[in-house]
Protein backbone atom coordinates (compact mmCIF):
# COMPACT_ATOMS: atom_id res chain seq x y z
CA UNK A 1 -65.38 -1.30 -0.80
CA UNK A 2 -67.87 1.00 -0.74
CA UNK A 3 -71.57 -0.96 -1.22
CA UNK A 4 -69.86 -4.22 1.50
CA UNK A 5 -69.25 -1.55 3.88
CA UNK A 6 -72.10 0.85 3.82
CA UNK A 7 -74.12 -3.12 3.77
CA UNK A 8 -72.44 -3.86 6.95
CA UNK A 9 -74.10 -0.22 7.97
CA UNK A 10 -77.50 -0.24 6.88
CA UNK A 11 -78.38 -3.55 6.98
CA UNK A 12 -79.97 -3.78 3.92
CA UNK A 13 -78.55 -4.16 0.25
CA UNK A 14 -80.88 -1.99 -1.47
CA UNK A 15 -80.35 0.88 0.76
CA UNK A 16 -76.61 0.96 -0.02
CA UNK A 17 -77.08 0.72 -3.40
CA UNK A 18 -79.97 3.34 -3.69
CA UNK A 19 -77.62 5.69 -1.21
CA UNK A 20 -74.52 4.71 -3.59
CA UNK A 21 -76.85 6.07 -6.59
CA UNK A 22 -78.74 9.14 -5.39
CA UNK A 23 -75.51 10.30 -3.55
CA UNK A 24 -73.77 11.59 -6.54
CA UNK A 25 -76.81 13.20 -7.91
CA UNK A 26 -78.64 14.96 -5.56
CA UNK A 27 -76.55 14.29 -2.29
CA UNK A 28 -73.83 16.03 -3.20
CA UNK A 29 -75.84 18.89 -4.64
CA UNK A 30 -77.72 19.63 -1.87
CA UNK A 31 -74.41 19.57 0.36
CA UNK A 32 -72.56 21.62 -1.99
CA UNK A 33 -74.86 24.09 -2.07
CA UNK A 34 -74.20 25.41 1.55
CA UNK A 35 -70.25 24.53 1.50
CA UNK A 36 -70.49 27.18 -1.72
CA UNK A 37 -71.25 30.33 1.06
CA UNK A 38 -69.03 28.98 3.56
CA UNK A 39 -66.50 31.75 4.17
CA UNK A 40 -63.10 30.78 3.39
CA UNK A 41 -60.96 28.86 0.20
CA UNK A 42 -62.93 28.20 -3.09
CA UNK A 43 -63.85 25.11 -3.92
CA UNK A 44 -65.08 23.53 -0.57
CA UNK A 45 -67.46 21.54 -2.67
CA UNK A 46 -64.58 20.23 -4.89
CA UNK A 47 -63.71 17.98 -1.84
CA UNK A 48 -67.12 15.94 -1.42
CA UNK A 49 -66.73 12.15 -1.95
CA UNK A 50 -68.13 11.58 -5.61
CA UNK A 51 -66.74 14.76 -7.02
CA UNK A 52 -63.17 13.99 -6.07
CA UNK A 53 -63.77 11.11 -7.56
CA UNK A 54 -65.07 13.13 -11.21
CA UNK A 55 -61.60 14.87 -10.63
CA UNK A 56 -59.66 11.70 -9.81
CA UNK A 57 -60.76 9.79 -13.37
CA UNK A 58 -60.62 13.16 -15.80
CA UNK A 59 -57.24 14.82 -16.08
CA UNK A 60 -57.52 18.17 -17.45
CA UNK A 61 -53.82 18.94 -17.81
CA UNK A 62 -53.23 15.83 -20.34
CA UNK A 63 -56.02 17.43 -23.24
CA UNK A 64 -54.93 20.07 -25.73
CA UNK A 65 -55.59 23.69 -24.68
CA UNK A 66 -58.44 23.89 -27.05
CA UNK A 67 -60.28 20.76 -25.01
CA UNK A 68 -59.04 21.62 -21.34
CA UNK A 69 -62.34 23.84 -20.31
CA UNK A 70 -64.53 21.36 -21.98
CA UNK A 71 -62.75 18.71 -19.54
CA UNK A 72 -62.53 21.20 -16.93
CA UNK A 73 -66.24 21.03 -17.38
CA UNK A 74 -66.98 17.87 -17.14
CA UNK A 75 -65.41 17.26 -14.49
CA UNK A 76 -66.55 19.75 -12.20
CA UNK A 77 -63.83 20.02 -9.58
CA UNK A 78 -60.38 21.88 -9.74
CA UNK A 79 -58.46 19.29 -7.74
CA UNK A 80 -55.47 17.64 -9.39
CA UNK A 81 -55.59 13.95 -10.07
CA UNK A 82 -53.47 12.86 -7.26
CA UNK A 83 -55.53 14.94 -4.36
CA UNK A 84 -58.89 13.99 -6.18
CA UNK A 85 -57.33 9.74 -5.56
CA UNK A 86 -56.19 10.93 -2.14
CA UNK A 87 -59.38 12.87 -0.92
CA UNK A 88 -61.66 9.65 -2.58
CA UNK A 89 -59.44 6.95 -0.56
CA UNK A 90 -59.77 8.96 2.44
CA UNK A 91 -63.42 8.60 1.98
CA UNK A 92 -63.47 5.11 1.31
CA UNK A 93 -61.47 4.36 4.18
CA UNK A 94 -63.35 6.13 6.60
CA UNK A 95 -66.57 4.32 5.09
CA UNK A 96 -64.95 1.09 4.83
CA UNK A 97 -63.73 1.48 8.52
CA UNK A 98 -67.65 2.27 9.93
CA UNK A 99 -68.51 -0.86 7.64
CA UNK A 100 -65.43 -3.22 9.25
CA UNK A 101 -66.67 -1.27 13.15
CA UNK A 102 -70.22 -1.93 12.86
CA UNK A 103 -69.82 -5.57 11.22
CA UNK A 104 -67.55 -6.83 14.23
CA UNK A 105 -69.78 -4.87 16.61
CA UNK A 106 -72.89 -6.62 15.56
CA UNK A 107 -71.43 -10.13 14.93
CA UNK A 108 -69.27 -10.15 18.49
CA UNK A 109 -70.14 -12.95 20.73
CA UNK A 110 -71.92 -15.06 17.66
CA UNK A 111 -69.85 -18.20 17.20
């Protein structure tokens, strides 16, 4: 839902996809970075898009104690499974619901 929507967006295939790709990798990064000396709870970066979704597909609590902090690890955030699902479908909502918005808005009056 994410690439038809941000599409719908941009305009342009190859920007979605390119934004779709570099998000995770240096997107989040760079936005994480600040959210880490924002005062208040830890883990403000734990609730970006891409890294709830790293925390949505690894479930720490299911591996043996000896492999939880390589999991842990891996998957970067310290949200539970169903919060990481919750905070990524919020996400893809609100994208898919700009997508849906600016689709309608741009094809109203076309017949």
């Amino acid at each position: 839902m994410l690439c038809p929507a941000l599409v719908a967006m941009l305009r342009g295939r190859v920007v979605a996809v390119l934004l779709l790709v570099l998000w995770p990798l240096l997107g989040e990064c760079l936005a994480g970075a600040p959210l880490k000396r924002v005062p208040g709870p830890d883990g403000v970066s734990d609730w970006t898009p891409f890294a709830a979704g790293r925390a949505m597909l690894t479930d720490a609590s299911a591996c043996s104690s000896d492999d939880r902090p390589f999991a842990q690890a891996l998957a970067g955030p310290h949200l539970s499974t169903p919060v990481a699902a919750a905070v990524f479908s919020a996400y893809a909502a609100a994208v898919t619901a700009a997508g849906l918005w600016a689709y309608c808005r741009r094809n109203t009056g076309r017949g």
